[in-house]
Protein backbone atom coordinates (compact mmCIF):
# COMPACT_ATOMS: atom_id res chain seq x y z
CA UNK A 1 -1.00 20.58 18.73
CA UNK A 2 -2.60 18.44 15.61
CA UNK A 3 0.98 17.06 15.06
CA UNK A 4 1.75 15.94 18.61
CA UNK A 5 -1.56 14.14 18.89
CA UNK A 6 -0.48 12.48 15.60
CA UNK A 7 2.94 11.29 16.84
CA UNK A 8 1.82 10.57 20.00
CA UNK A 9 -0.83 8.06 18.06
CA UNK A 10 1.94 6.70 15.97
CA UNK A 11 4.27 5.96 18.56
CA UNK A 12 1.18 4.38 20.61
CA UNK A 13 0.68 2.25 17.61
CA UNK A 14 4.25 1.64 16.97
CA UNK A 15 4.23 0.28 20.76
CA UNK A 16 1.32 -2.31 20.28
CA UNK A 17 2.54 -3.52 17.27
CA UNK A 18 5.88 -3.89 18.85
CA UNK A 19 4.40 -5.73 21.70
CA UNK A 20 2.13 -8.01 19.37
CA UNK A 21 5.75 -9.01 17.63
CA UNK A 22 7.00 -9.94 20.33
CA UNK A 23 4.65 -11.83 22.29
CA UNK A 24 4.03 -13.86 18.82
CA UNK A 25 7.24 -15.80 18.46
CA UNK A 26 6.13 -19.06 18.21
CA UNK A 27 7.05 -21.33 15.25
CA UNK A 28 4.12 -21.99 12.98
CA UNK A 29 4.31 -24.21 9.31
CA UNK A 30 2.86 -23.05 6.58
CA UNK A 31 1.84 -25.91 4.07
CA UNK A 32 2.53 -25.32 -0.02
CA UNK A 33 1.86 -27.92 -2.17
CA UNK A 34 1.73 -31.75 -1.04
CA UNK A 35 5.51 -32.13 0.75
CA UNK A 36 6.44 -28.51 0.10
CA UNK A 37 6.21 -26.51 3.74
CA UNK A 38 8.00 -23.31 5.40
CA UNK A 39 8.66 -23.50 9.42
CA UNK A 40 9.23 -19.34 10.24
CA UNK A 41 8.09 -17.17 13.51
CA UNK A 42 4.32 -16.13 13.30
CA UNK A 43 5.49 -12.55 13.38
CA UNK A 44 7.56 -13.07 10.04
CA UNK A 45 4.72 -15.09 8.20
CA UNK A 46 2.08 -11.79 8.90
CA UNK A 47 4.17 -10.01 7.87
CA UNK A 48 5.31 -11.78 4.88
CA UNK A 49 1.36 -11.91 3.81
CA UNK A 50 0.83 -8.14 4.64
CA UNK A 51 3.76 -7.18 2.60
CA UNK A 52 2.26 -9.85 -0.34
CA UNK A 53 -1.12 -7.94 0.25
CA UNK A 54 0.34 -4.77 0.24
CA UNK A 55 1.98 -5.80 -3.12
CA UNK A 56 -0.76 -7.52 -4.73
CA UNK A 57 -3.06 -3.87 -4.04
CA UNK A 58 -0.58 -1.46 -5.96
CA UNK A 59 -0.32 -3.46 -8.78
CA UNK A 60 -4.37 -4.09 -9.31
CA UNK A 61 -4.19 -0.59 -8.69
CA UNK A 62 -1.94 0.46 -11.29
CA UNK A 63 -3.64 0.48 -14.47
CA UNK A 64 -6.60 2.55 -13.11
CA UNK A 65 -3.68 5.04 -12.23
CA UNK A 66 -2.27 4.92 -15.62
CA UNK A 67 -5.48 4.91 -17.05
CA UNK A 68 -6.30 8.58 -15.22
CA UNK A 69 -3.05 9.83 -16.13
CA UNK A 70 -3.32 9.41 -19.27
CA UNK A 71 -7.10 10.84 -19.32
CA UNK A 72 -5.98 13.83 -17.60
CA UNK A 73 -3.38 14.48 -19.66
CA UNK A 74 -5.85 14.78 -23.13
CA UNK A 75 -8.44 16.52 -21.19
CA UNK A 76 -5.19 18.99 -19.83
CA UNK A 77 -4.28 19.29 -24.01
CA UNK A 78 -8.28 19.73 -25.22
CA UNK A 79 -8.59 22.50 -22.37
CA UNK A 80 -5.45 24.29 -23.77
CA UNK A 81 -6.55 23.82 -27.63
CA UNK A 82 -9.91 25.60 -26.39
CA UNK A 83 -8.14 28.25 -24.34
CA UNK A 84 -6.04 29.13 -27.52
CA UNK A 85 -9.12 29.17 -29.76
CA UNK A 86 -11.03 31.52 -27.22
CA UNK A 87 -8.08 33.90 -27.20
CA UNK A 88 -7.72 34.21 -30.65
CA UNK A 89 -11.44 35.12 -31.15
């Protein structure tokens, strides 16, 4: 039942974000730098920016990850040098 409320909110979402699309297709410029400018659909520039978002997050993100991993991984080889001195006594 879980699973069919779930698709049935994904689909709902799917819809409005559909609908936003395409009720947003009006040009808009974006301005660079002084004579530098990009003409696109408003859709496509959101989009653009989430993606550039999106990007931006994993890689801040990615040396805490690595930083865990590699903690885990010495705790995960301490814990088994302890087991193996437990068994032996």
């Amino acid at each position: 039942m879980m699973r069919i409320l779930l698709l049935l909110l994904k689909i709902v979402v799917f819809l409005l974000m559909l609908g936003f699309a395409f009720r947003n297709t009006d040009s808009v410029v974006v301005h660079y730098f002084p004579g530098a400018e990009w003409q696109a659909p408003l859709v496509l520039v959101l989009l653009a920016f989430f993606g550039i978002g999106i990007a931006a997050g994993v890689t801040a993100s990615l040396g805490v990850i690595v930083r865990q991993r590699r903690e885990i991984q010495r705790l995960k080889r301490g814990a088994a040098s302890v087991s193996a001195v437990a068994e032996s006594v």
